[in-house]
N, C-alpha and C. Protein backbone atom coordinates (compact mmCIF):
# COMPACT_ATOMS: atom_id res chain seq x y z
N UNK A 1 205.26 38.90 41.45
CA UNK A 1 204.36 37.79 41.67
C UNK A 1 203.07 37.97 40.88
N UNK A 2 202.41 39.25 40.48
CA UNK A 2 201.57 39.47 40.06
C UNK A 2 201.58 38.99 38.66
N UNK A 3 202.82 39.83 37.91
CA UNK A 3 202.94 39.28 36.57
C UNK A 3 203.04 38.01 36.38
N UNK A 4 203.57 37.28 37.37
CA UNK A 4 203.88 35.90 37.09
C UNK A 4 202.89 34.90 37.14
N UNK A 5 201.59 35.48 38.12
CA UNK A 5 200.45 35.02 38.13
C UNK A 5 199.79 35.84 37.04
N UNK A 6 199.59 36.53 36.30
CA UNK A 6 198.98 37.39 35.38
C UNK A 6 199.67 36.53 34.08
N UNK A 7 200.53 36.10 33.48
CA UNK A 7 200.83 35.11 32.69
C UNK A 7 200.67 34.36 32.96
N UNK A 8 200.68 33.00 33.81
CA UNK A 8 200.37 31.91 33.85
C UNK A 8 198.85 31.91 33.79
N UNK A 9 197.89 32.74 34.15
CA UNK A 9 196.80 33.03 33.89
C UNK A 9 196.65 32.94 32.49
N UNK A 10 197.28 34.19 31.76
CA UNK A 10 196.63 33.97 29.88
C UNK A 10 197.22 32.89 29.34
N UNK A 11 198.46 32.25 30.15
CA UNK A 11 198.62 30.88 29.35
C UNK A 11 197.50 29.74 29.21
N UNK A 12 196.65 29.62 30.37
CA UNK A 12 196.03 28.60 30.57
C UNK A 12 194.75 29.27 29.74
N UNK A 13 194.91 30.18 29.90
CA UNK A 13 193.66 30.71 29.07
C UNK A 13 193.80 30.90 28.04
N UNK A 14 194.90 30.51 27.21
CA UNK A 14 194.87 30.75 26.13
C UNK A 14 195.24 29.16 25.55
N UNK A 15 195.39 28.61 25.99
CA UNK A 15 195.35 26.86 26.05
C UNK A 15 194.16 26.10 26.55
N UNK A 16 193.55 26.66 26.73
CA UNK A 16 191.89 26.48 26.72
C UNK A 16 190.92 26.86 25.42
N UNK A 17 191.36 28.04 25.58
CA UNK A 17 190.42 28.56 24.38
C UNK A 17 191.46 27.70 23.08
N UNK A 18 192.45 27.43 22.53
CA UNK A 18 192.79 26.84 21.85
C UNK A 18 192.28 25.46 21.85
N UNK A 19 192.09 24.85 22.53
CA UNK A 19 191.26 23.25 22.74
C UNK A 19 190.19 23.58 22.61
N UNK A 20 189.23 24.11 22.96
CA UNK A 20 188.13 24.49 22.88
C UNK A 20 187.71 24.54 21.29
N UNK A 21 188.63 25.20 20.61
CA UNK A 21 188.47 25.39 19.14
C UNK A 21 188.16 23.98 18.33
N UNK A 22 188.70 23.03 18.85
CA UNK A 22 189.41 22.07 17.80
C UNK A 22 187.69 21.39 17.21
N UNK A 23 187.79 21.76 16.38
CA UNK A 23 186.69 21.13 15.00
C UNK A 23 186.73 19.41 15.31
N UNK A 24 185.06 19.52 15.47
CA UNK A 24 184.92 17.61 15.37
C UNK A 24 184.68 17.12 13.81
N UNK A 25 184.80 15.97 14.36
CA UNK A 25 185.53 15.43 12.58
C UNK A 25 184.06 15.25 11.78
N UNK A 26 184.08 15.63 10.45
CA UNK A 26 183.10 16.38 9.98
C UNK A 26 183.57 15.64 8.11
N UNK A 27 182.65 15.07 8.26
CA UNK A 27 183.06 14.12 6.98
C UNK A 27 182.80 15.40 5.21
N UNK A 28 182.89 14.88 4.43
CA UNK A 28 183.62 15.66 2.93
C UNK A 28 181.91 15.35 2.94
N UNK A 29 181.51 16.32 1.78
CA UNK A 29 179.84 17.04 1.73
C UNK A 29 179.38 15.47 1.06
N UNK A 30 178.52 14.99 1.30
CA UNK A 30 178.11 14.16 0.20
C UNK A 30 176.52 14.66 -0.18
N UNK A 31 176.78 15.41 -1.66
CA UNK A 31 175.76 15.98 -1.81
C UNK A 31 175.02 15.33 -2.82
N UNK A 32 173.63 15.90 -2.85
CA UNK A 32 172.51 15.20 -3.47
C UNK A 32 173.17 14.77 -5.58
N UNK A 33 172.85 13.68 -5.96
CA UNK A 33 173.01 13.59 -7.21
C UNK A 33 172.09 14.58 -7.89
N UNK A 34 172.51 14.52 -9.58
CA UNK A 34 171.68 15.37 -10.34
C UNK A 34 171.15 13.93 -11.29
N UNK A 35 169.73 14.21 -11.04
CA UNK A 35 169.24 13.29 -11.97
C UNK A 35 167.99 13.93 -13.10
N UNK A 36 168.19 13.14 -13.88
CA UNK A 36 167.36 13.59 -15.06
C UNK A 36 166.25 12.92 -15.63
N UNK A 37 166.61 11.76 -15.22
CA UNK A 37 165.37 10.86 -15.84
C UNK A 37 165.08 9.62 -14.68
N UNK A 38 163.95 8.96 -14.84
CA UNK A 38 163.36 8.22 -13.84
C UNK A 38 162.23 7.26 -14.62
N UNK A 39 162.66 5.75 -14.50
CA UNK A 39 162.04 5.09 -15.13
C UNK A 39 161.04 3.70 -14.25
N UNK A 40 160.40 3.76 -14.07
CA UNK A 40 159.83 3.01 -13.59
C UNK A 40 158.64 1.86 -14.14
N UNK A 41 159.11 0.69 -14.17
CA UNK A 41 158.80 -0.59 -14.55
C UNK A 41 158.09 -1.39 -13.71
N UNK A 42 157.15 -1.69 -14.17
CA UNK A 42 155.63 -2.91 -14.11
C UNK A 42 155.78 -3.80 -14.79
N UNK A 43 155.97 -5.23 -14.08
CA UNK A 43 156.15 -6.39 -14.74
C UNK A 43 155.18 -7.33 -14.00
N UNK A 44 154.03 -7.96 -14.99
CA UNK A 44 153.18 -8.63 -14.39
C UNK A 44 152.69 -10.21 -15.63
N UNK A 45 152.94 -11.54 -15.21
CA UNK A 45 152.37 -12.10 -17.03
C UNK A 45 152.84 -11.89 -17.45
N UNK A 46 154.29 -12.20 -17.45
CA UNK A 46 154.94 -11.96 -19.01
C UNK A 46 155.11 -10.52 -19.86
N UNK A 47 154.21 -9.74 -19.05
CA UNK A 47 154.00 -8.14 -19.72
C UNK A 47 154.53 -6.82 -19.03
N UNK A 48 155.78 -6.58 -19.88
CA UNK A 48 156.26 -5.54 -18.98
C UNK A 48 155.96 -4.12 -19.64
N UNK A 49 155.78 -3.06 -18.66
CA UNK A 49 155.27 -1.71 -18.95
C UNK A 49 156.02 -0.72 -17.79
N UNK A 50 156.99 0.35 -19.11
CA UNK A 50 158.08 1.17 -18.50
C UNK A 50 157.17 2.58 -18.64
N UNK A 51 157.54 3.08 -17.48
CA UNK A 51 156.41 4.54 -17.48
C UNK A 51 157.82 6.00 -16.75
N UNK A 52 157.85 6.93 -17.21
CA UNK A 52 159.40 8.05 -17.35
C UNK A 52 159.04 9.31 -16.93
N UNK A 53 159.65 9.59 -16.22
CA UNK A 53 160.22 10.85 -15.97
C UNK A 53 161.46 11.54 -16.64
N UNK A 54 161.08 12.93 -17.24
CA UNK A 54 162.42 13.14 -17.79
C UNK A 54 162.74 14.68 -17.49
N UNK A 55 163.49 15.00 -17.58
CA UNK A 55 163.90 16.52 -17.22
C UNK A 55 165.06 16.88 -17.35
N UNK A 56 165.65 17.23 -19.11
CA UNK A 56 167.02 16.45 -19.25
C UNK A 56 167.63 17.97 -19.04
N UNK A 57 167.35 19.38 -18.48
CA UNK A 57 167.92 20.71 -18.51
C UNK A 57 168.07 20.21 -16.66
N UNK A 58 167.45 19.42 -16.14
CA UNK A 58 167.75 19.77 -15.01
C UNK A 58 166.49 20.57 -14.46
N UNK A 59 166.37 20.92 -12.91
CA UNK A 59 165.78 21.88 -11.91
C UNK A 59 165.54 23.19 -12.96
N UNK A 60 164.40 23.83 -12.72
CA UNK A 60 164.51 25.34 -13.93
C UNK A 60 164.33 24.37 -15.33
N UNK A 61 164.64 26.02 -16.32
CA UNK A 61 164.24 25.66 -17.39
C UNK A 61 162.56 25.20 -18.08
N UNK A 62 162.83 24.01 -19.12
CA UNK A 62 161.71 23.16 -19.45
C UNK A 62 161.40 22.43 -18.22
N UNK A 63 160.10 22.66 -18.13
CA UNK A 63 159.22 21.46 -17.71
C UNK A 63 159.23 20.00 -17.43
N UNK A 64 159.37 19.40 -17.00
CA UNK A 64 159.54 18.05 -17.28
C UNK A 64 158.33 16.94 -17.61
N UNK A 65 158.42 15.87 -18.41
CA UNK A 65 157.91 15.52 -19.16
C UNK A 65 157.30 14.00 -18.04
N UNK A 66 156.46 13.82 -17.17
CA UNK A 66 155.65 13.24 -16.40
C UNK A 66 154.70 12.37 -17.56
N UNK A 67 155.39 10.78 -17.67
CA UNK A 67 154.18 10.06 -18.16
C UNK A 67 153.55 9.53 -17.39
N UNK A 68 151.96 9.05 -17.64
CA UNK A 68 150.60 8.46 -16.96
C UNK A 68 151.16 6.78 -16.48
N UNK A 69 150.82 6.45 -15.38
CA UNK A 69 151.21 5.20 -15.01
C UNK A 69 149.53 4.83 -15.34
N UNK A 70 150.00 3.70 -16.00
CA UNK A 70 148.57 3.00 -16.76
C UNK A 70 148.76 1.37 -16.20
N UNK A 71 147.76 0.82 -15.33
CA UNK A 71 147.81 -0.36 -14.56
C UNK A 71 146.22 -0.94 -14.66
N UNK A 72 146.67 -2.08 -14.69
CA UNK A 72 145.34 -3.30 -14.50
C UNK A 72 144.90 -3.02 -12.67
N UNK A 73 143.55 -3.03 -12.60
CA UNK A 73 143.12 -2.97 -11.27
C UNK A 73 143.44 -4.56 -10.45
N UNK A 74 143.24 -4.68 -9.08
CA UNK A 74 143.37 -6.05 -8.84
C UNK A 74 144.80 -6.79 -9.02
N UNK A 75 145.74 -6.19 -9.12
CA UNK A 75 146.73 -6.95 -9.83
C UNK A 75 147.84 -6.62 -9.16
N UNK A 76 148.94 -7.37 -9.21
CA UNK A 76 150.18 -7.41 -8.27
C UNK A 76 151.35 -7.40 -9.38
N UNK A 77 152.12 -6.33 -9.28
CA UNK A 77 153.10 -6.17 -10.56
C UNK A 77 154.35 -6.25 -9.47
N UNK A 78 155.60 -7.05 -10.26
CA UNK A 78 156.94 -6.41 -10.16
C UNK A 78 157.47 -5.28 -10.42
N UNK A 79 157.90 -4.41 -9.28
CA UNK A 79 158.30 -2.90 -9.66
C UNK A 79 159.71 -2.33 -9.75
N UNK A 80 160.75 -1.92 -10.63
CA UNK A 80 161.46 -1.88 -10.30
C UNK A 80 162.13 -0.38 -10.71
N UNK A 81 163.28 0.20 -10.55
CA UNK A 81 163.21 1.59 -10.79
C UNK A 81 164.60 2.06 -11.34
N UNK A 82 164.60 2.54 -12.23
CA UNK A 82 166.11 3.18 -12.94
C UNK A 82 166.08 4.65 -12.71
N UNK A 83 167.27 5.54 -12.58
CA UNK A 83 167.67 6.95 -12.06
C UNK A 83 169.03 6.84 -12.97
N UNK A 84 168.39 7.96 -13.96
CA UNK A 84 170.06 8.62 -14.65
C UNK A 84 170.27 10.27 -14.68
N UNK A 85 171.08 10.13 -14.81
CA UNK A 85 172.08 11.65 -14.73
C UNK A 85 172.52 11.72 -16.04
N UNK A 86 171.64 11.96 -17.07
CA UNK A 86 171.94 11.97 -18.78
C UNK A 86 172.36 13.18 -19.04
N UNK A 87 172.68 14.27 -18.26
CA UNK A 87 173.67 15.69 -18.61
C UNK A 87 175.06 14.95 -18.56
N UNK A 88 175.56 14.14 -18.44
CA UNK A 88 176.66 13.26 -18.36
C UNK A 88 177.18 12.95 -20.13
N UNK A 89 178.18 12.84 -20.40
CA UNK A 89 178.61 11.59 -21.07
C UNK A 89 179.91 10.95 -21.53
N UNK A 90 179.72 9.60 -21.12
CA UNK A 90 178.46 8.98 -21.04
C UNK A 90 177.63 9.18 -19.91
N UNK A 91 176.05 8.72 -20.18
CA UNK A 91 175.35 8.70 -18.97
C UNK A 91 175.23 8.10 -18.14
N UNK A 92 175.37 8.65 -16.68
CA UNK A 92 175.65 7.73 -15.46
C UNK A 92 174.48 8.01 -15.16
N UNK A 93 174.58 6.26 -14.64
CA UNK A 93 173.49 5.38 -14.37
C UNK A 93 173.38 5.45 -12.67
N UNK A 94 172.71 6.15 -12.21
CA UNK A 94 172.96 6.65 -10.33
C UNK A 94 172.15 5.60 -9.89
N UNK A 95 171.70 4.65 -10.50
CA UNK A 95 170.82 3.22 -10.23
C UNK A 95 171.47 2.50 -9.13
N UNK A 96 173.23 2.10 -10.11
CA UNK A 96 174.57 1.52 -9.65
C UNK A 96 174.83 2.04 -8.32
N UNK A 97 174.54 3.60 -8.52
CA UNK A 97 175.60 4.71 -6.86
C UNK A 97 174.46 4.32 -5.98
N UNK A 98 173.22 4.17 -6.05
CA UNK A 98 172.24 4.10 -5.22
C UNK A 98 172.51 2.55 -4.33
N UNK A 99 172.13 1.17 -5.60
CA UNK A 99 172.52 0.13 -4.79
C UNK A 99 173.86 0.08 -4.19
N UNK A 100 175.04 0.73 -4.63
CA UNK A 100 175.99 0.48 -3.95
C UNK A 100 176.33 1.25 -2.72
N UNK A 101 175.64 2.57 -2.59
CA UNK A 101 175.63 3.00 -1.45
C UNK A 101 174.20 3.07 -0.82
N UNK A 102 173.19 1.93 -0.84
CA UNK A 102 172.22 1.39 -0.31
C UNK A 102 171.59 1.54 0.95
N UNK A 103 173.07 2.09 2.05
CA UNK A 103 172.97 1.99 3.53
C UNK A 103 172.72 3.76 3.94
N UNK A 104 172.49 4.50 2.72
CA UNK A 104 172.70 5.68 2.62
C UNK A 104 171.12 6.78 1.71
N UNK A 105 170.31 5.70 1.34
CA UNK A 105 168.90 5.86 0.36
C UNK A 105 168.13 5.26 0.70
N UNK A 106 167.07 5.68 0.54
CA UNK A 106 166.23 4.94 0.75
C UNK A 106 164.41 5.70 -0.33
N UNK A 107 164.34 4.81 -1.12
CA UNK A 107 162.83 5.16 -2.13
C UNK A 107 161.82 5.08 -1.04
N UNK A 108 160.85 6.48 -1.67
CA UNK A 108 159.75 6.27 -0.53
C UNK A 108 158.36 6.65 -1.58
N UNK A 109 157.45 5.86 -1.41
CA UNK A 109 156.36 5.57 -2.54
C UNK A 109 154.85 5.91 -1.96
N UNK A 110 154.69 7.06 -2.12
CA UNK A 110 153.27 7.44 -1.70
C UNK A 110 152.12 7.40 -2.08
N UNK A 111 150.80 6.25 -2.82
CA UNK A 111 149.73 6.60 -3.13
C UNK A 111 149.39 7.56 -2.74
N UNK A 112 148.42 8.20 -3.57
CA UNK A 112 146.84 9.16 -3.10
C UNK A 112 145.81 8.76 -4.23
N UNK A 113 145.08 8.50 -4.03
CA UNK A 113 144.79 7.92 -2.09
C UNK A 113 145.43 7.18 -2.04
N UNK A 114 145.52 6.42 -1.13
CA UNK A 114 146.53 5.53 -0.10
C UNK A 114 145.71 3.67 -0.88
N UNK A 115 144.50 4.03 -0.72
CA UNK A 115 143.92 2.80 -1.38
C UNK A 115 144.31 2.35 -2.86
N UNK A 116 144.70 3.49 -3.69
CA UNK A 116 145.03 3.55 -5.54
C UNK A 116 145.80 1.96 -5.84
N UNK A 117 147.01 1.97 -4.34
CA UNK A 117 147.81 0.91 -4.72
C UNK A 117 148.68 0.51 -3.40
N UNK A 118 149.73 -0.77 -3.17
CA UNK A 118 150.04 -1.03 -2.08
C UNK A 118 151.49 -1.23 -2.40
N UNK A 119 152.74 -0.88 -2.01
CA UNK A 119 153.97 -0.92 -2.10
C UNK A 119 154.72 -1.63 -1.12
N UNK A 120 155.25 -2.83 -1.60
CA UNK A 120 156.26 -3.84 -0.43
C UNK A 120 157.59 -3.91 -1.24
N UNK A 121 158.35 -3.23 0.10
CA UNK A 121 159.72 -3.24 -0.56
C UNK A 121 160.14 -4.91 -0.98
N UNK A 122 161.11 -4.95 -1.35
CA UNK A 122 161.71 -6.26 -2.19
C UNK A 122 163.11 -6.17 -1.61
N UNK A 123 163.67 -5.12 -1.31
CA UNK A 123 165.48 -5.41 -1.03
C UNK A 123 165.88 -4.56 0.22
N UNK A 124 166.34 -4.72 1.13
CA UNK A 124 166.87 -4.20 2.07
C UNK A 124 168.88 -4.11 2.03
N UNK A 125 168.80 -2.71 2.89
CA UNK A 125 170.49 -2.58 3.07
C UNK A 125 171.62 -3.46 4.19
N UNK A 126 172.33 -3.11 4.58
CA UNK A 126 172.77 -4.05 5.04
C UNK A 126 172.89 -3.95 6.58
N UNK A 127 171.86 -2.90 7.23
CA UNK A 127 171.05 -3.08 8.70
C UNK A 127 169.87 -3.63 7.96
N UNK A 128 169.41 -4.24 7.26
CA UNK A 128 167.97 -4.61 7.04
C UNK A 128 167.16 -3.55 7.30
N UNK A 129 166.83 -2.44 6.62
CA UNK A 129 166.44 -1.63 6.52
C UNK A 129 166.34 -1.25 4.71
N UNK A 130 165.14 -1.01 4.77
CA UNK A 130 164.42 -0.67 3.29
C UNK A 130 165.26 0.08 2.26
N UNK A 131 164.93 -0.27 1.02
CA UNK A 131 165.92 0.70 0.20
C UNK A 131 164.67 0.90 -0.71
N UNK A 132 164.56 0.40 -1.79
CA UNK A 132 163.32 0.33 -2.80
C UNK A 132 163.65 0.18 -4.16
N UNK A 133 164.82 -0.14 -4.62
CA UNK A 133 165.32 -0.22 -5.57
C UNK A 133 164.02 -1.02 -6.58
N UNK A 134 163.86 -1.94 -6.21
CA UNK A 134 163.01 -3.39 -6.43
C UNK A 134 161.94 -3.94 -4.87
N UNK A 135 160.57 -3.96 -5.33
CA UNK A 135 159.52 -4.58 -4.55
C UNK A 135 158.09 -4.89 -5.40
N UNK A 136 157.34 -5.18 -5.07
CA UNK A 136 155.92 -5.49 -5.49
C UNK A 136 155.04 -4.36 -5.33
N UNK A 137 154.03 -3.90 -6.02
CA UNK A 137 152.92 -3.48 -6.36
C UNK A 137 151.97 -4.35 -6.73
N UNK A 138 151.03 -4.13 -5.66
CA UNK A 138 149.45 -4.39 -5.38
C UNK A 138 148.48 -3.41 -5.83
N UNK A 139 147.06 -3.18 -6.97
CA UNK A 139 146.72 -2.10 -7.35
C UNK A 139 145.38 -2.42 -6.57
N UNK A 140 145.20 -1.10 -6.23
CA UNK A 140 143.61 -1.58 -5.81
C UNK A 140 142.27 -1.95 -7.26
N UNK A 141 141.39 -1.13 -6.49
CA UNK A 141 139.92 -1.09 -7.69
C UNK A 141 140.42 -0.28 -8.64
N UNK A 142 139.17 -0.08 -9.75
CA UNK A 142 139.31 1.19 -10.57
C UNK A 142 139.49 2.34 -10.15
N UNK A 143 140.54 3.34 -10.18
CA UNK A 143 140.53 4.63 -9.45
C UNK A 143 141.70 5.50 -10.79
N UNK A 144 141.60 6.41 -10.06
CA UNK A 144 142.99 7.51 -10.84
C UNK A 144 143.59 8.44 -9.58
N UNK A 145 144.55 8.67 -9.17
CA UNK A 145 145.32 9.42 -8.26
C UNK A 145 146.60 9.50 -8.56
N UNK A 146 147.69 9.80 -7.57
CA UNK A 146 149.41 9.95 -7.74
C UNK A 146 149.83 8.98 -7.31
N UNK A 147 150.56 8.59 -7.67
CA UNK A 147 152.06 7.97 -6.79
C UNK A 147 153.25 8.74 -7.15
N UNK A 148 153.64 9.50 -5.51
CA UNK A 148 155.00 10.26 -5.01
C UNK A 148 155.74 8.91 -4.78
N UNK A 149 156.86 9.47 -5.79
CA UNK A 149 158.33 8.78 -5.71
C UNK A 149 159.14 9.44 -5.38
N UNK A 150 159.67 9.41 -4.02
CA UNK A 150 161.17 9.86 -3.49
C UNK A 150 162.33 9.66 -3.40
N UNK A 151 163.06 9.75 -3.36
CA UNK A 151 164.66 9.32 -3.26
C UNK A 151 164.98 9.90 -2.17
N UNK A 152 165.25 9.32 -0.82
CA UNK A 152 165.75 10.37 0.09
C UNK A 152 167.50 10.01 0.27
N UNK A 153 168.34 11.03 0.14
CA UNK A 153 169.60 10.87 0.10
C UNK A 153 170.09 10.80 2.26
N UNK A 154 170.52 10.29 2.72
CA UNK A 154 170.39 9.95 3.94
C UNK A 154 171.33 9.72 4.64
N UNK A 155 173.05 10.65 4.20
CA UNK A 155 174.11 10.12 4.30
C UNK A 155 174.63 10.21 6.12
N UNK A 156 175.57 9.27 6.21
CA UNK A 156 176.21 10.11 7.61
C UNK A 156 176.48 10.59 8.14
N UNK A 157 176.21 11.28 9.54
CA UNK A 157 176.47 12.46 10.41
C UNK A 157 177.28 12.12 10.88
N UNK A 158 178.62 12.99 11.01
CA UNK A 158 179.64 12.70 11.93
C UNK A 158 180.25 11.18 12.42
N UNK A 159 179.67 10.40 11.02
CA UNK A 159 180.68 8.82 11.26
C UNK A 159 179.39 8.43 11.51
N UNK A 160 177.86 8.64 12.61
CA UNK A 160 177.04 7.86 12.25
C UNK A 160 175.83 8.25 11.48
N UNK A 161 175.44 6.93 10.83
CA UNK A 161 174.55 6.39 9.96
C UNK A 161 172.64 7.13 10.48
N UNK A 162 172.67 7.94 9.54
CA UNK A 162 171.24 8.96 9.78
C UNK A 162 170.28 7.93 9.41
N UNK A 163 170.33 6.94 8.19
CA UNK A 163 169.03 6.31 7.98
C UNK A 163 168.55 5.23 9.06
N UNK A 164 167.00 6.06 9.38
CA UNK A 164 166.86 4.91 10.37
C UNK A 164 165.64 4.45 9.83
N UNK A 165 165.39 4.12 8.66
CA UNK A 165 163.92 3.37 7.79
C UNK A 165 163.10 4.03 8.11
N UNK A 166 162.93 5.28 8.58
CA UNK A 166 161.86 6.18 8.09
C UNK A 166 162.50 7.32 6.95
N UNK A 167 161.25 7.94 6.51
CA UNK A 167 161.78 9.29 5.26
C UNK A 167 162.03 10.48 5.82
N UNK A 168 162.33 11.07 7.48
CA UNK A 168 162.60 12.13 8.11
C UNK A 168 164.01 12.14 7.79
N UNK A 169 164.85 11.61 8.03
CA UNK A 169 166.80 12.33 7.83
C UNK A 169 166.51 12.28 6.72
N UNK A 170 167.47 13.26 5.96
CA UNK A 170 168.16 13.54 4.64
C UNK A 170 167.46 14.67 4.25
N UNK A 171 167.81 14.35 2.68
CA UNK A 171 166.91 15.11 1.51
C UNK A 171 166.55 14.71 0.47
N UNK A 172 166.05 15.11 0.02
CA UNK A 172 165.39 14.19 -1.74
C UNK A 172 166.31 14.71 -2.73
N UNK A 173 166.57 13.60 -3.42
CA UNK A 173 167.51 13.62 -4.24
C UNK A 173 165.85 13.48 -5.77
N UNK A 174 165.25 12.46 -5.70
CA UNK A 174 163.74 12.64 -6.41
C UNK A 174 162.72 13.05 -5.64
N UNK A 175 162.22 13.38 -6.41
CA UNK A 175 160.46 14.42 -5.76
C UNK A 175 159.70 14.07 -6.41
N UNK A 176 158.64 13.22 -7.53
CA UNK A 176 158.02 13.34 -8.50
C UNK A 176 156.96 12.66 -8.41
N UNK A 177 155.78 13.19 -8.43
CA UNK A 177 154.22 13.23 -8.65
C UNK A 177 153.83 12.13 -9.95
N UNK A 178 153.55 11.07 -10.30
CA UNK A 178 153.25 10.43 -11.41
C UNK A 178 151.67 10.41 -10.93
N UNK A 179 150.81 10.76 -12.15
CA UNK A 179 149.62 10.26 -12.38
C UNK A 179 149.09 9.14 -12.46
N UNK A 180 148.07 8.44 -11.86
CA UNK A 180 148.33 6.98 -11.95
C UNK A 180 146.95 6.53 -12.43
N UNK A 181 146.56 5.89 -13.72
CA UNK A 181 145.03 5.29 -13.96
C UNK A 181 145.08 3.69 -13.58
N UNK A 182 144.48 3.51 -12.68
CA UNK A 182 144.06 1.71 -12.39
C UNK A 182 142.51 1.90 -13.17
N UNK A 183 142.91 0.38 -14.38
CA UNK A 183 141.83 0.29 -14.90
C UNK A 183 140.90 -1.04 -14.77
């Protein structure tokens, strides 16, 4: 009787600890793109002005090559933003992967100071929730400071959806500091 209760014992216990094991479903990595260049466009009057980021070795290496965002004070520009992966070729255009997986990114645009300039998104995903592909820029007075451009990559946890229109889930897929003269 003992043994017979002494096995039915490690059976159940060992059919426990086997359930116990079973892995929750855990989606394939979706990891950050590699991007190299970053273009960002001011369209105001007829007058458009493209200002770049480039960093074609990638993270490491050279330096990357940070041009001056040069803007009229007072003024309200169309902004819109290109992201490539030019270690590629051809070069993919992660512009395309971004709007098409939209529900998953989200651009996040930081003056310093906070007064330099004013950022309203233009396009939302498909919870209506911000992306930044395309919005307006408002510049303030004469000043000089940064505008931080982010990319936060923001994919799904376990089937649900991490972006909740703030820049806390994910990770940055862009990081980049532009100098900014309002003249």
């Amino acid at each position: 009787m003992v043994k017979k209760s002494f096995f039915l014992s490690s059976l159940l216990s060992s059919v426990l600890l086997i359930s116990s094991c079973k892995k929750d479903s855990v989606e394939a990595a979706d990891e950050n793109e590699l991007i190299t260049s970053v273009k960002l466009t001011f369209a105001t009057g007829g007058i458009t002005q493209t200002f770049a980021y480039a960093d074609p070795d990638g993270d490491g290496g050279k330096a990357p090559i940070i041009e001056i965002i040069n803007l009229k004070a007072n003024t309200t520009y169309t902004m819109t933003i290109e992201i490539l992966d030019e270690s590629k070729n051809p070069v993919s255009n992660i512009t395309n992967e971004v709007s098409t997986k939209r529900d998953e990114h989200l651009f996040v645009y930081t003056p310093s100071p906070a007064s330099l300039l004013t950022y309203s998104y233009g396009d939302k995903d498909s919870r209506n929730l911000n992306v930044g592909l395309t919005g307006s820029v408002k510049t303030g007075a004469t000043a000089t400071g940064k505008l931080k451009v982010q990319l936060r990559h923001q994919p799904p946890i376990n089937g649900k959806a991490s972006k909740d229109g703030s820049i806390t889930p994910g990770s940055d897929d862009v990081n980049i500091d532009f100098n900014v003269n309002i003249q």
